[in-house]
C-alpha atoms as a PDB file:
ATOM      1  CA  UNK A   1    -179.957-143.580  68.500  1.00  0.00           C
ATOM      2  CA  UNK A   2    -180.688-141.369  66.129  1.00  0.00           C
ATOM      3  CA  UNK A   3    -183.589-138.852  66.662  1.00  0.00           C
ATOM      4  CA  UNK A   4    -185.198-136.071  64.223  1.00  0.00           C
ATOM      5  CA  UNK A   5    -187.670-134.013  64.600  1.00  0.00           C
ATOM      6  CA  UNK A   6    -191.010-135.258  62.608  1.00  0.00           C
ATOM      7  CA  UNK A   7    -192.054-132.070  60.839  1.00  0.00           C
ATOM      8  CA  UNK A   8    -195.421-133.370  59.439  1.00  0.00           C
ATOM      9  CA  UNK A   9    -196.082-134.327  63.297  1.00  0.00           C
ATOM     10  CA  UNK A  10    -195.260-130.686  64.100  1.00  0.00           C
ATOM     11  CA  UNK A  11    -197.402-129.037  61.432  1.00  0.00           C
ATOM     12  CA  UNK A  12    -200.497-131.752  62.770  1.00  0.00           C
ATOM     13  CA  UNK A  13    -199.710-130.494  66.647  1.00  0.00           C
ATOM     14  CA  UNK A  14    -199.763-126.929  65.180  1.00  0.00           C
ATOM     15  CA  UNK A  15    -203.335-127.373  63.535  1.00  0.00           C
ATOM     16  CA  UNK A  16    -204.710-129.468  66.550  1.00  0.00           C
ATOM     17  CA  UNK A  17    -203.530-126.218  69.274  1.00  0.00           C
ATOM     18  CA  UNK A  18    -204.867-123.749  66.222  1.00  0.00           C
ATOM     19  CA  UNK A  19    -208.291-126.042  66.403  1.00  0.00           C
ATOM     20  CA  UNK A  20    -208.400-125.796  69.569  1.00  0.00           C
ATOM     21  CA  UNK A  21    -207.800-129.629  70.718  1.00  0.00           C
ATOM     22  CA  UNK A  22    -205.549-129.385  73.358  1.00  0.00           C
ATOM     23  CA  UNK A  23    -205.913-130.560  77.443  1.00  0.00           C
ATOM     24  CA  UNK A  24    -204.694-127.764  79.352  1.00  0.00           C
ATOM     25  CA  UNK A  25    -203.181-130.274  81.818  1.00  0.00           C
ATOM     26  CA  UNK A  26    -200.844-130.161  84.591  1.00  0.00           C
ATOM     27  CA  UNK A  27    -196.754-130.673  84.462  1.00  0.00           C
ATOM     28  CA  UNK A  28    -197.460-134.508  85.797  1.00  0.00           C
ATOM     29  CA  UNK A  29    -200.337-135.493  84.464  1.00  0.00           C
ATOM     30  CA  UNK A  30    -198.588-137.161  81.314  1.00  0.00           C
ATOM     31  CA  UNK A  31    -198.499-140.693  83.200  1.00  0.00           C
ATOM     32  CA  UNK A  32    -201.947-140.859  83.736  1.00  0.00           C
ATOM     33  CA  UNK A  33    -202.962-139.324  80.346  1.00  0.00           C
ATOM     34  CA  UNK A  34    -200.684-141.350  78.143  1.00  0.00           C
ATOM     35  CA  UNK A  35    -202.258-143.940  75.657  1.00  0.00           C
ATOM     36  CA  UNK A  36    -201.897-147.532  77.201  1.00  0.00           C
ATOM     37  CA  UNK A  37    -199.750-150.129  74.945  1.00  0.00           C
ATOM     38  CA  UNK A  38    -203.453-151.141  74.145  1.00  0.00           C
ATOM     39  CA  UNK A  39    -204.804-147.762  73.206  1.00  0.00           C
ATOM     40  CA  UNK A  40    -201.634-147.499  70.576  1.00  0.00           C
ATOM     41  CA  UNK A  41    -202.306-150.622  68.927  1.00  0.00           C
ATOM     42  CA  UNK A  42    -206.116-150.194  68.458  1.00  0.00           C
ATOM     43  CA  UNK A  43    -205.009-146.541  66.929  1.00  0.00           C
ATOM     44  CA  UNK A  44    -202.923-148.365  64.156  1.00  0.00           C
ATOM     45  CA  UNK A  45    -205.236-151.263  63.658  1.00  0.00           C
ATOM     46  CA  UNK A  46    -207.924-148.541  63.054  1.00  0.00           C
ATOM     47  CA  UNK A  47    -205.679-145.920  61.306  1.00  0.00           C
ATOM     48  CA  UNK A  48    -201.952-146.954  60.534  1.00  0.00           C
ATOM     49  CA  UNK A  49    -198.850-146.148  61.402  1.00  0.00           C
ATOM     50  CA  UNK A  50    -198.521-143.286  59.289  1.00  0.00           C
ATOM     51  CA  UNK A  51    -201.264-141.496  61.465  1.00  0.00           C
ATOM     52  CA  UNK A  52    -199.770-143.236  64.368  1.00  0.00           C
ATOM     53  CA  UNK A  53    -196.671-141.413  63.894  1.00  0.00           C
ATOM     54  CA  UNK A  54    -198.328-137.921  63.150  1.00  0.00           C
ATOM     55  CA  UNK A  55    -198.852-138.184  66.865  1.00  0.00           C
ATOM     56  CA  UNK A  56    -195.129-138.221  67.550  1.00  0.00           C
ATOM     57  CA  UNK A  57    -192.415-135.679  67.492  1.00  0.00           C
ATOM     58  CA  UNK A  58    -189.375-137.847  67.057  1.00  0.00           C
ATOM     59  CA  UNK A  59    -188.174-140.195  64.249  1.00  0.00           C
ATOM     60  CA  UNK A  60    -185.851-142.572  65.310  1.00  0.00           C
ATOM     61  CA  UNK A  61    -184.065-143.279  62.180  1.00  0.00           C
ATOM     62  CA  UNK A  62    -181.820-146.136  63.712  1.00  0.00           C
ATOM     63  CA  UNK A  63    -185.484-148.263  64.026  1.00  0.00           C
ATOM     64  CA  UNK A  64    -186.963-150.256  61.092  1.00  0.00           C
ATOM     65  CA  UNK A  65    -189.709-148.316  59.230  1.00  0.00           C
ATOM     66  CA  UNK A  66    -193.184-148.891  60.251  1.00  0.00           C
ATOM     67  CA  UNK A  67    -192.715-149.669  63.929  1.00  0.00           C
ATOM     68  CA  UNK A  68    -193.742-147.938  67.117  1.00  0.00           C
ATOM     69  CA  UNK A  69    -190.420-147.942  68.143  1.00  0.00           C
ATOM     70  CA  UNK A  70    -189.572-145.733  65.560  1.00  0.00           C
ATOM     71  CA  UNK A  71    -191.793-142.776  67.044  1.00  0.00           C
ATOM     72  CA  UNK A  72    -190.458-140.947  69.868  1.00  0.00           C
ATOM     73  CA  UNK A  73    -191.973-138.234  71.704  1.00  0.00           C
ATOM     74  CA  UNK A  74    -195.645-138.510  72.143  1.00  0.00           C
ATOM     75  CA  UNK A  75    -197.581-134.964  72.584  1.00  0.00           C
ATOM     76  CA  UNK A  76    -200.950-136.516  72.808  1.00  0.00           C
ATOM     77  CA  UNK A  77    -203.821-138.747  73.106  1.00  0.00           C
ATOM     78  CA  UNK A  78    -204.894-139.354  69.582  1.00  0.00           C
ATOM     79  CA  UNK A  79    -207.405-137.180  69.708  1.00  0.00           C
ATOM     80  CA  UNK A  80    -206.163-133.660  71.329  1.00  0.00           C
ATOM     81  CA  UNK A  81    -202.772-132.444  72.286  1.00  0.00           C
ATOM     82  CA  UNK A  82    -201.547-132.727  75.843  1.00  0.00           C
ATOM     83  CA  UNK A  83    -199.939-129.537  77.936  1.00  0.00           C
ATOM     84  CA  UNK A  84    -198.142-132.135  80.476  1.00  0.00           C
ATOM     85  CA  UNK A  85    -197.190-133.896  76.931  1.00  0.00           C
ATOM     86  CA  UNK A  86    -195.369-131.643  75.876  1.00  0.00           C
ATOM     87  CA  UNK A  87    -193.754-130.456  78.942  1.00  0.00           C
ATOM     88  CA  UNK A  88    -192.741-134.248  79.445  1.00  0.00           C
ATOM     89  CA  UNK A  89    -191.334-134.389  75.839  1.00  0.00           C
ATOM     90  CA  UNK A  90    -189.432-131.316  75.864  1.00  0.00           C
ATOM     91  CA  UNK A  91    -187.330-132.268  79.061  1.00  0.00           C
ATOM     92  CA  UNK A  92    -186.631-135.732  77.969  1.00  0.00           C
ATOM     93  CA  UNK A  93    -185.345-134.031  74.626  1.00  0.00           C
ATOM     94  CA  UNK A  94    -183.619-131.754  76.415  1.00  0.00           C
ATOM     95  CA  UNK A  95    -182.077-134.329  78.652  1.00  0.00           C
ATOM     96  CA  UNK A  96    -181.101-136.335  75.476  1.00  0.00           C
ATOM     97  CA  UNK A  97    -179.523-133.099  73.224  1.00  0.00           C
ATOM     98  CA  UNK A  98    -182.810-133.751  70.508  1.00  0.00           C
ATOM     99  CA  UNK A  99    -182.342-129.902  69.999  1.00  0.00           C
ATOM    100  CA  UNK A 100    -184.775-129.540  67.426  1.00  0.00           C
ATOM    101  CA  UNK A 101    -187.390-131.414  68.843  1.00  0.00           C
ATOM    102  CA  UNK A 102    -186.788-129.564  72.379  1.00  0.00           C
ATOM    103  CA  UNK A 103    -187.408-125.967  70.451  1.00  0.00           C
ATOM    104  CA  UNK A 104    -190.170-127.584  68.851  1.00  0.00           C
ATOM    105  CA  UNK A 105    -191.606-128.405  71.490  1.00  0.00           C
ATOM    106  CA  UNK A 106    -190.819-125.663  73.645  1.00  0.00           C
ATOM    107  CA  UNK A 107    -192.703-123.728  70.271  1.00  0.00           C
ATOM    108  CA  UNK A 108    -195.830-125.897  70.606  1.00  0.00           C
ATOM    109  CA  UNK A 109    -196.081-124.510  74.619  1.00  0.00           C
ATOM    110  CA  UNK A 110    -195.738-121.401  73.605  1.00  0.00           C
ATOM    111  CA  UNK A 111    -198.891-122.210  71.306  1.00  0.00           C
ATOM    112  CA  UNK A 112    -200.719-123.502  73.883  1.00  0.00           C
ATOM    113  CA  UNK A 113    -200.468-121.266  77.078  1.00  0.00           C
ATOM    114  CA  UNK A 114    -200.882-117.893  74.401  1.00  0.00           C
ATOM    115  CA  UNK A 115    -204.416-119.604  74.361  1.00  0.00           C
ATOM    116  CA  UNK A 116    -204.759-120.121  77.453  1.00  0.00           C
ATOM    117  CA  UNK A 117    -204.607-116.492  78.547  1.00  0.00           C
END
């Protein structure tokens, strides 16, 4: 597998925490708060996959173009940014060696709990 980091998904997260649309969610709320397999495929019947994958941190260049599982690292709900999100994604990128998209995520926390104090 082959994972990069998404950087038009990073500049989006960036302008969602800036606009303030983030859930200031617990650590394990992610499971709960994730789209359902439903939820995803309304999103890209109503929008695309191009928006689909604005939501996403990770390209996984080994996938064919234009799937979902070519998106990796969810930070959100399509429709604000998600704290546990992000904690969730940074681990697993962590875990995995996705470097980049581990700082950048670890970046978009940063982001978010500055505003929350």
């Amino acid at each position: 597998m082959s994972v990069r980091l998404n950087k038009e998904a990073l500049e989006f997260a960036r302008r969602m925490i800036g606009d303030g649309k983030v859930i200031n969610d617990e650590r394990d709320d992610w499971s709960e708060h994730a789209p359902s397999t439903d939820d995803e495929n309304a999103f890209i019947e109503k929008h695309g996959m191009e928006e689909f994958a604005k939501w996403h941190l990770g390209e996984d260049t080994d996938e064919t173009e234009g799937t979902k599982g070519r998106c990796k690292f969810p930070y959100g709900d399509f429709r604000k940014v998600h704290r546990c999100a992000v904690i969730s994604g940074e681990s697993r990128a962590g875990q995995y060696d996705h470097a980049s998209i581990e700082k950048a995520l670890k970046d978009l926390l940063a982001e978010i709990d500055e505003d929350r104090s």
